[in-house]
Protein backbone atom coordinates (compact mmCIF):
# COMPACT_ATOMS: atom_id res chain seq x y z
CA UNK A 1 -41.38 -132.28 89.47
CA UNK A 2 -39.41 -133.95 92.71
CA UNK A 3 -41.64 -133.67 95.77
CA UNK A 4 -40.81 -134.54 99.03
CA UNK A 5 -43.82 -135.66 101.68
CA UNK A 6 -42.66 -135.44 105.45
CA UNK A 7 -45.19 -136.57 107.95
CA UNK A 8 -43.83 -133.70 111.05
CA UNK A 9 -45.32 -134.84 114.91
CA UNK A 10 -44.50 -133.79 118.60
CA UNK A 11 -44.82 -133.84 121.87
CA UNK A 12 -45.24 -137.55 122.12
CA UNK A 13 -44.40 -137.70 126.10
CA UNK A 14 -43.58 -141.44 126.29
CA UNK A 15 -47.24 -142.82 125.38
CA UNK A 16 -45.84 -145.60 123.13
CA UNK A 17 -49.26 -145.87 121.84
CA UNK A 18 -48.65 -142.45 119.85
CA UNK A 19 -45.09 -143.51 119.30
CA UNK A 20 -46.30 -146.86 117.44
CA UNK A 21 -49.03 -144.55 115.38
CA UNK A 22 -46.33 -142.40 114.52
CA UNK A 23 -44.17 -144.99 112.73
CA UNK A 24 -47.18 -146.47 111.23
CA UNK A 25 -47.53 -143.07 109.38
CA UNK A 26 -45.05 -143.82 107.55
CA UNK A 27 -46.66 -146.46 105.36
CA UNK A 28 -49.72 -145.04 105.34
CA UNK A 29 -49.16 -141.65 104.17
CA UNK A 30 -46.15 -143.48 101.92
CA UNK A 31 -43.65 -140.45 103.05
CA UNK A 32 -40.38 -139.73 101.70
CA UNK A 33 -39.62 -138.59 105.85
CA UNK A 34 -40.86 -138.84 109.24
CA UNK A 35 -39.69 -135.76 111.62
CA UNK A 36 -40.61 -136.02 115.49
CA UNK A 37 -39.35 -132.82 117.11
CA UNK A 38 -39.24 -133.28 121.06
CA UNK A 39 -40.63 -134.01 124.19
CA UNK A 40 -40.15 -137.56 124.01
CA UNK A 41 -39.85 -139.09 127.27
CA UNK A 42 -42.69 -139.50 129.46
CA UNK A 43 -43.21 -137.75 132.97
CA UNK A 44 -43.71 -140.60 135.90
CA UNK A 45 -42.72 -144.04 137.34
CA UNK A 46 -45.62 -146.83 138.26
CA UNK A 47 -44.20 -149.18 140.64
CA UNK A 48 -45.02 -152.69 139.99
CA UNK A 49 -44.34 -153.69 143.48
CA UNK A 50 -43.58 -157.85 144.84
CA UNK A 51 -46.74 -158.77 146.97
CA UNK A 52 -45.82 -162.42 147.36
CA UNK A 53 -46.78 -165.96 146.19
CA UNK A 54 -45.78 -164.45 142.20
CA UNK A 55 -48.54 -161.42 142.84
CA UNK A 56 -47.76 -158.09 141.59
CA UNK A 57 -49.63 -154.54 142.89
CA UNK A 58 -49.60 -150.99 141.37
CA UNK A 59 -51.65 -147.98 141.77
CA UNK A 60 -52.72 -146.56 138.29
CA UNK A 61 -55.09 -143.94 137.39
CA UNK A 62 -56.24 -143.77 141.01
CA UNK A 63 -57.15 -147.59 140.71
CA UNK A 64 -55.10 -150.43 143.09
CA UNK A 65 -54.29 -153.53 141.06
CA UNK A 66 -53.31 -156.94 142.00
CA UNK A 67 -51.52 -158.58 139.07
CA UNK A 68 -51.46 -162.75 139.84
CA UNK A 69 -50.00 -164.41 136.95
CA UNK A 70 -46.64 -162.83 134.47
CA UNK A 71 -49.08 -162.26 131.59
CA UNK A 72 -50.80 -159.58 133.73
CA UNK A 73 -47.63 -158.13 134.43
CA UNK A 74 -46.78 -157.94 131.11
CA UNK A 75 -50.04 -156.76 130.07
CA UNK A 76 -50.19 -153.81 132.67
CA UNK A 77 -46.43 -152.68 131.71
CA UNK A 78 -48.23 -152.00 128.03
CA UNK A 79 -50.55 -149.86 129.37
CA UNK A 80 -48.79 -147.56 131.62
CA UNK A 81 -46.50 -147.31 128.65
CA UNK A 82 -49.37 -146.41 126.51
CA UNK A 83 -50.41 -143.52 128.94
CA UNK A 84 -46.44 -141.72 128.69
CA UNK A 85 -45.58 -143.55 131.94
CA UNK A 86 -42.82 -146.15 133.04
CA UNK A 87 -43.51 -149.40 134.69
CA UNK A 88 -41.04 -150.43 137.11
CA UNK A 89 -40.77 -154.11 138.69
CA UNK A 90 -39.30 -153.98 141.81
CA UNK A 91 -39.40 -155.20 145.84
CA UNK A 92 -41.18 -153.43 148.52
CA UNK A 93 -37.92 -152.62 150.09
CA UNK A 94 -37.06 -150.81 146.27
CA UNK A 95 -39.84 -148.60 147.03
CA UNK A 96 -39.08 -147.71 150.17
CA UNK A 97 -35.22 -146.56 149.42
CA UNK A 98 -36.70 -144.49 146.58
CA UNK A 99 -38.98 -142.44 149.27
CA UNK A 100 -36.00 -142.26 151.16
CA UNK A 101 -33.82 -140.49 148.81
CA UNK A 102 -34.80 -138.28 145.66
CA UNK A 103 -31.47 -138.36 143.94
CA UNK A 104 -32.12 -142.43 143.71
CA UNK A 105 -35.34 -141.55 142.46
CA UNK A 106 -34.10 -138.90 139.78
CA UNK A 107 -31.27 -141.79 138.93
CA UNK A 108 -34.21 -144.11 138.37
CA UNK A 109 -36.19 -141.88 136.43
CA UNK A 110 -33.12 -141.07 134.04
CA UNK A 111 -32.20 -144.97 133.20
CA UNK A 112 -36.10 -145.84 132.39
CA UNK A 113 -36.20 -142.86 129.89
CA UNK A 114 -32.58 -143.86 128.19
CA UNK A 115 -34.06 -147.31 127.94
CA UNK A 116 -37.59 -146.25 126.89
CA UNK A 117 -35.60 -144.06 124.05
CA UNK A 118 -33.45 -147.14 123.28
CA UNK A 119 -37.02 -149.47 122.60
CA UNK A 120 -38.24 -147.01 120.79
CA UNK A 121 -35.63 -146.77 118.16
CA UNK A 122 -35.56 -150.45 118.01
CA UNK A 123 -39.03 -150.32 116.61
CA UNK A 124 -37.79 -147.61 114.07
CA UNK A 125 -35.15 -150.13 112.55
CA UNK A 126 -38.01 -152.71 112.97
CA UNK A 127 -41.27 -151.09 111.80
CA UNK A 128 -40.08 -148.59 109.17
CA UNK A 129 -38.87 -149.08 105.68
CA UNK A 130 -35.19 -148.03 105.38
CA UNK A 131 -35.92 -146.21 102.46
CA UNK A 132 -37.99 -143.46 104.97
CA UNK A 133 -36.02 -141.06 106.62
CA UNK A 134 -36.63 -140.78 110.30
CA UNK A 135 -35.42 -137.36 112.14
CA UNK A 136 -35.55 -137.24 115.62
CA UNK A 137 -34.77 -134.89 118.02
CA UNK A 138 -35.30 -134.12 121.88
CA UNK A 139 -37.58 -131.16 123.75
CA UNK A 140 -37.02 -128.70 125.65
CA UNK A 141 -38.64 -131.26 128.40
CA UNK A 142 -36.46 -133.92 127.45
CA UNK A 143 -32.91 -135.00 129.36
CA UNK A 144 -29.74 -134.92 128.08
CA UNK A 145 -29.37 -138.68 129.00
CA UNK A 146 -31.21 -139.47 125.69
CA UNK A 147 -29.34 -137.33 122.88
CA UNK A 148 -26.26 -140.14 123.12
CA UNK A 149 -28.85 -143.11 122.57
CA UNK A 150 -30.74 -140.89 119.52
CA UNK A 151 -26.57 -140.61 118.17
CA UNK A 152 -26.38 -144.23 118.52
CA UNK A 153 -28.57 -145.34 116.24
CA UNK A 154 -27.50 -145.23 112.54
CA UNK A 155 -30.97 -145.47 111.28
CA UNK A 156 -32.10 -142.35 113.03
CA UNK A 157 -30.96 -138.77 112.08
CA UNK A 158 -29.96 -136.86 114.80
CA UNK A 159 -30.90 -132.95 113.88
CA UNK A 160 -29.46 -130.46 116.19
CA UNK A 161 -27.03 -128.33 115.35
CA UNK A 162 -27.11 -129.99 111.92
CA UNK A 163 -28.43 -129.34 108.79
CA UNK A 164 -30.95 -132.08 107.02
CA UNK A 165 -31.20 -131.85 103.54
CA UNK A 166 -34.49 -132.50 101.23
CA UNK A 167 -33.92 -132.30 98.12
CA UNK A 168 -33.76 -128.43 97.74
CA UNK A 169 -34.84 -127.74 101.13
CA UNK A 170 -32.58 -127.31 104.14
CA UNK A 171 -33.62 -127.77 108.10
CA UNK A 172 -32.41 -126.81 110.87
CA UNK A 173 -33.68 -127.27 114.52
CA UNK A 174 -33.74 -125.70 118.01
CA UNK A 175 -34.72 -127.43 121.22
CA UNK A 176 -34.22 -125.19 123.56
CA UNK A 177 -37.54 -123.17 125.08
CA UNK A 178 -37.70 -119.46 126.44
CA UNK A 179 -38.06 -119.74 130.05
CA UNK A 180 -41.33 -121.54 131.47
CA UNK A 181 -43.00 -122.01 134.81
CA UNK A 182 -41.90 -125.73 135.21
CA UNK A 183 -37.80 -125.30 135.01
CA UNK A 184 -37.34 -127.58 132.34
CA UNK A 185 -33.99 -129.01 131.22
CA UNK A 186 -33.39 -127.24 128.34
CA UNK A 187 -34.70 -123.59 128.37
CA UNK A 188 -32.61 -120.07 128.61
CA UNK A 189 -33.10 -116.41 128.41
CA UNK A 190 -34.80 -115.16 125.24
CA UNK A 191 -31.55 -113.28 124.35
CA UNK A 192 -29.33 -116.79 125.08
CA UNK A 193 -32.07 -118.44 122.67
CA UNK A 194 -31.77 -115.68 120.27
CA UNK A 195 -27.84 -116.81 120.39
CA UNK A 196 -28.48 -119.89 119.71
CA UNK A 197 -30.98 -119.18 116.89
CA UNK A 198 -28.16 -117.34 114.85
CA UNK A 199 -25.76 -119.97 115.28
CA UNK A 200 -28.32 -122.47 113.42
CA UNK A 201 -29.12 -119.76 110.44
CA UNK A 202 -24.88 -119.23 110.63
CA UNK A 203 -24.95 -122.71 109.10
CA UNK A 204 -26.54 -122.38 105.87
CA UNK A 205 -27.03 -119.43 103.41
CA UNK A 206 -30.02 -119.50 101.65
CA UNK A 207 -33.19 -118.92 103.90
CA UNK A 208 -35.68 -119.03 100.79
CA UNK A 209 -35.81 -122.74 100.95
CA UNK A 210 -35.05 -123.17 104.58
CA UNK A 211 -37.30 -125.05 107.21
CA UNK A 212 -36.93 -124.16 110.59
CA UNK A 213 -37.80 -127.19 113.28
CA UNK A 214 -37.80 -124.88 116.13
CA UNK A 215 -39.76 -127.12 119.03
CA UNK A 216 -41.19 -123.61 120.74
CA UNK A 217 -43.57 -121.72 118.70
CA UNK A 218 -43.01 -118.27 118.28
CA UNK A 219 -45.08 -115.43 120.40
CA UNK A 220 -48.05 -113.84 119.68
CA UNK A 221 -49.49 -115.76 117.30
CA UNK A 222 -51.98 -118.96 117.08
CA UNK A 223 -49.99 -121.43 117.89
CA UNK A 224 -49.07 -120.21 121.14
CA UNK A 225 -51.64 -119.76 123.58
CA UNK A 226 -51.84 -121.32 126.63
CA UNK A 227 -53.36 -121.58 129.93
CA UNK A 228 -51.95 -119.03 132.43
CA UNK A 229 -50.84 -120.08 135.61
CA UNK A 230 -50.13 -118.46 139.27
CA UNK A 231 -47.01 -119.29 141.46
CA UNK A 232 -48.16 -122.68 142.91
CA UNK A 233 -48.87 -123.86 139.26
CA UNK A 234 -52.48 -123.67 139.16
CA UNK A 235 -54.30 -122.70 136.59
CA UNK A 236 -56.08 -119.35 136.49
CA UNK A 237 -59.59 -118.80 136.06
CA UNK A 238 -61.62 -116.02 134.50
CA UNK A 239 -65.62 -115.42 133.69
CA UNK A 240 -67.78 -118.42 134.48
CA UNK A 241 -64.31 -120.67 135.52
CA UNK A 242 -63.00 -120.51 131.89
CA UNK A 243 -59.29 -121.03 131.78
CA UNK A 244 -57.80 -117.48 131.25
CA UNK A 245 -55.40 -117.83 128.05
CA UNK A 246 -51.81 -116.16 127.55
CA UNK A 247 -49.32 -115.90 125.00
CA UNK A 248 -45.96 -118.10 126.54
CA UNK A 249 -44.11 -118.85 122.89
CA UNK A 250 -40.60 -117.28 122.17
CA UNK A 251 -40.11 -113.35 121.00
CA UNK A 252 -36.34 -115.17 119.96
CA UNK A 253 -38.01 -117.49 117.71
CA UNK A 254 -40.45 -114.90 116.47
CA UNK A 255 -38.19 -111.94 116.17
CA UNK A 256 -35.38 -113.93 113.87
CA UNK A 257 -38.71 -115.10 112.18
CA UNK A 258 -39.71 -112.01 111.15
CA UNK A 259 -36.35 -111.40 110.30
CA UNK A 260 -34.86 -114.42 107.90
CA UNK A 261 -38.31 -115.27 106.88
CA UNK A 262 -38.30 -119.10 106.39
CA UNK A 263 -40.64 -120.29 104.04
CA UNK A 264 -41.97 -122.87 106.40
CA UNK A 265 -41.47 -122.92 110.82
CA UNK A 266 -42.28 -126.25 112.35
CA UNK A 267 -43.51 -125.98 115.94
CA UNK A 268 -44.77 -127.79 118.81
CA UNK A 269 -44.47 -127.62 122.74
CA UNK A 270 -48.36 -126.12 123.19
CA UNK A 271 -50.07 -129.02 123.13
CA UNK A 272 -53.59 -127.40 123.28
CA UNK A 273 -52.76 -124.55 120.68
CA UNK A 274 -52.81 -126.35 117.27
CA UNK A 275 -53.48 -124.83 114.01
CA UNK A 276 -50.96 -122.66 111.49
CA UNK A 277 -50.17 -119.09 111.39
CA UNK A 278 -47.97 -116.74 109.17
CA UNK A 279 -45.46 -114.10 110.10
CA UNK A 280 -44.62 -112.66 106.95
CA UNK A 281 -43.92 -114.79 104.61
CA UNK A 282 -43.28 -117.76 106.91
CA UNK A 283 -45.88 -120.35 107.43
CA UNK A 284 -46.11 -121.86 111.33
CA UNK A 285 -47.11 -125.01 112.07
CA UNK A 286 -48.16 -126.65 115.29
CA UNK A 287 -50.02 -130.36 115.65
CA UNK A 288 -50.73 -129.99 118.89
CA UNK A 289 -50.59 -133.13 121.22
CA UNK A 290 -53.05 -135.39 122.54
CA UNK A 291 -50.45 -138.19 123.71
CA UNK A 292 -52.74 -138.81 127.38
CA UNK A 293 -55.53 -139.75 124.96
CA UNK A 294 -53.67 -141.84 122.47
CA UNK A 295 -54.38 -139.35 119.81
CA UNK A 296 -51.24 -138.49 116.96
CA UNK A 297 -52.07 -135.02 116.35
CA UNK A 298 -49.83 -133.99 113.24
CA UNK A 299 -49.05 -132.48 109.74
CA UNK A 300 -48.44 -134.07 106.16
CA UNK A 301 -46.24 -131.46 104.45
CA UNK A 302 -45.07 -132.06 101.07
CA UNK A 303 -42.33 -129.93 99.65
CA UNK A 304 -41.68 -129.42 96.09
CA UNK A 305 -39.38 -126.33 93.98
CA UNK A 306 -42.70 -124.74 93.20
CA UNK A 307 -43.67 -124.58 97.07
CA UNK A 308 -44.81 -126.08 100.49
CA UNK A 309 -48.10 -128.04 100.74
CA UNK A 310 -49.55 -129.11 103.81
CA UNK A 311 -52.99 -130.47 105.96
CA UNK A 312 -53.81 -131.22 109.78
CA UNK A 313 -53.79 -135.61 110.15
CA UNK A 314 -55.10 -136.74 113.45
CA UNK A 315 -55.72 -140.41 114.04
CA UNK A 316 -57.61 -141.04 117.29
């Protein structure tokens, strides 16, 4: 009997660290596939600023650092990377035109996550048998910028508004998030997402073998909870300062769930709400992330005609 092992992670957030565990996988667990479904890029710059006489200084982690020699440089650069951030060498006066004018900084931001993307997928065609399949797709968090570079590279399948064949499964993906509290680049409407959703099941006709890599989780269920938050962001509190909880995953996702019932859903964007859960028929996964740790929070799923298999992996 043909089976088919995919090792399925998310929510990566530029911490190369994770990023290097995650191709790793692939020889480890000896996969047929490797699937990372969005939220790629990280979320900040770290100036690495000229201090004179071949010195370097950055803030990091609320710490000031002088950097004297190139090696330090170098070194440093690793580990913001490590933490989802982007180092950037530059002059005093760099700094100073970026606090002078957002839409440099937002320009900035842009070309260090194209060329963080572009790395990245250097190390795929480096690190990772060509034999493995490697499917990659962008978040809901994640600019448009990057979908060209993921296109470019021949090694790498690009999944959306696609279908990827396994054997006798079929996926199909989603990026796109119901709306959230941080007006992220990619999010709609539930009924615009529900759209969207149909178009994707429009392009294949059996859903009895069908995976669906849909990056939000769908609502009220496990995999979906989150800490609620007020208009300035913060997080509420209930009894004793405990984080009060909501449901914030997709009624689109889970209503055309409920409906087509996929034998398998594969889920991220809730970093803090791991675990499985089943609406009918249809199992839900969701790693969960622990990228600001260094932790690879994901799921070894092996397909087969007889069924779907699958167990938590986390490598700290």
């Amino acid at each position: 009997m043909t089976e088919t092992k995919i090792f399925f992670a998310c929510d990566v957030h530029g911490s190369e660290l994770v990023w290097r565990k995650f191709l790793g996988a692939a020889k480890f667990h000896r996969v047929d596939a490797l699937i990372m479904s969005g939220d790629l890029t990280g979320k900040g710059i770290v100036p690495l600023i000229d201090a004179g006489d071949g010195a370097r200084t950055c803030t990091f982690r609320d710490k000031h650092y002088t950097l004297r020699s190139q090696q330090e440089v170098e070194n440093m650069c690793d580990t913001v990377r490590t933490h989802g951030l982007y180092p950037y060498v530059c002059t005093r006066a760099e700094v100073e035109e970026l606090k002078a004018d957002k839409k440099k900084v937002d320009a900035l931001f842009e070309d260090l996550m194209v060329d963080g993307i572009h790395r990245w997928l250097k190390m795929v065609e480096e690190k990772v048998d060509p034999k493995i399949r490697v499917v990659i797709n962008p978040g809901n968090d994640d600019l448009y910028a990057i979908d060209d570079v993921i296109r470019s590279f021949d090694r790498v399948i690009y999944p959306l508004e696609n279908v990827v064949d396994f054997d006798v499964y079929q996926m199909i993906s989603c990026e796109w998030s119901n709306p959230t509290p941080w007006d992220s680049p990619r999010e709609c409407p539930e009924e615009e997402l529900h759209r969207k959703l149909e178009k994707e099941f429009d392009r294949v006709d059996d859903c009895s073998k069908l995976i669906c890599n849909f990056h939000v989780p769908p609502y009220d269920t496990n995999i979906d909870e989150a800490p609620e938050v007020d208009e300035k962001l913060n997080i509420k509190k209930g009894f004793l300062g405990i984080p009060k909880l909501g449901h914030v995953g997709s009624k689109a996702i889970r209503k055309i769930i409920e409906e087509k019932q996929p034998p398998l859903g594969l889920h991220g964007h809730i970093h803090e709400s791991d675990g499985e859960d089943k609406i009918g028929k249809t199992t839900c996964l969701n790693p969960g992330s622990e990228y600001t740790r260094g932790v690879l929070r994901a799921y070894l799923v092996t397909l087969s005609e007889s069924g779907i298999k699958y167990g938590k992996i986390s490598s700290g």
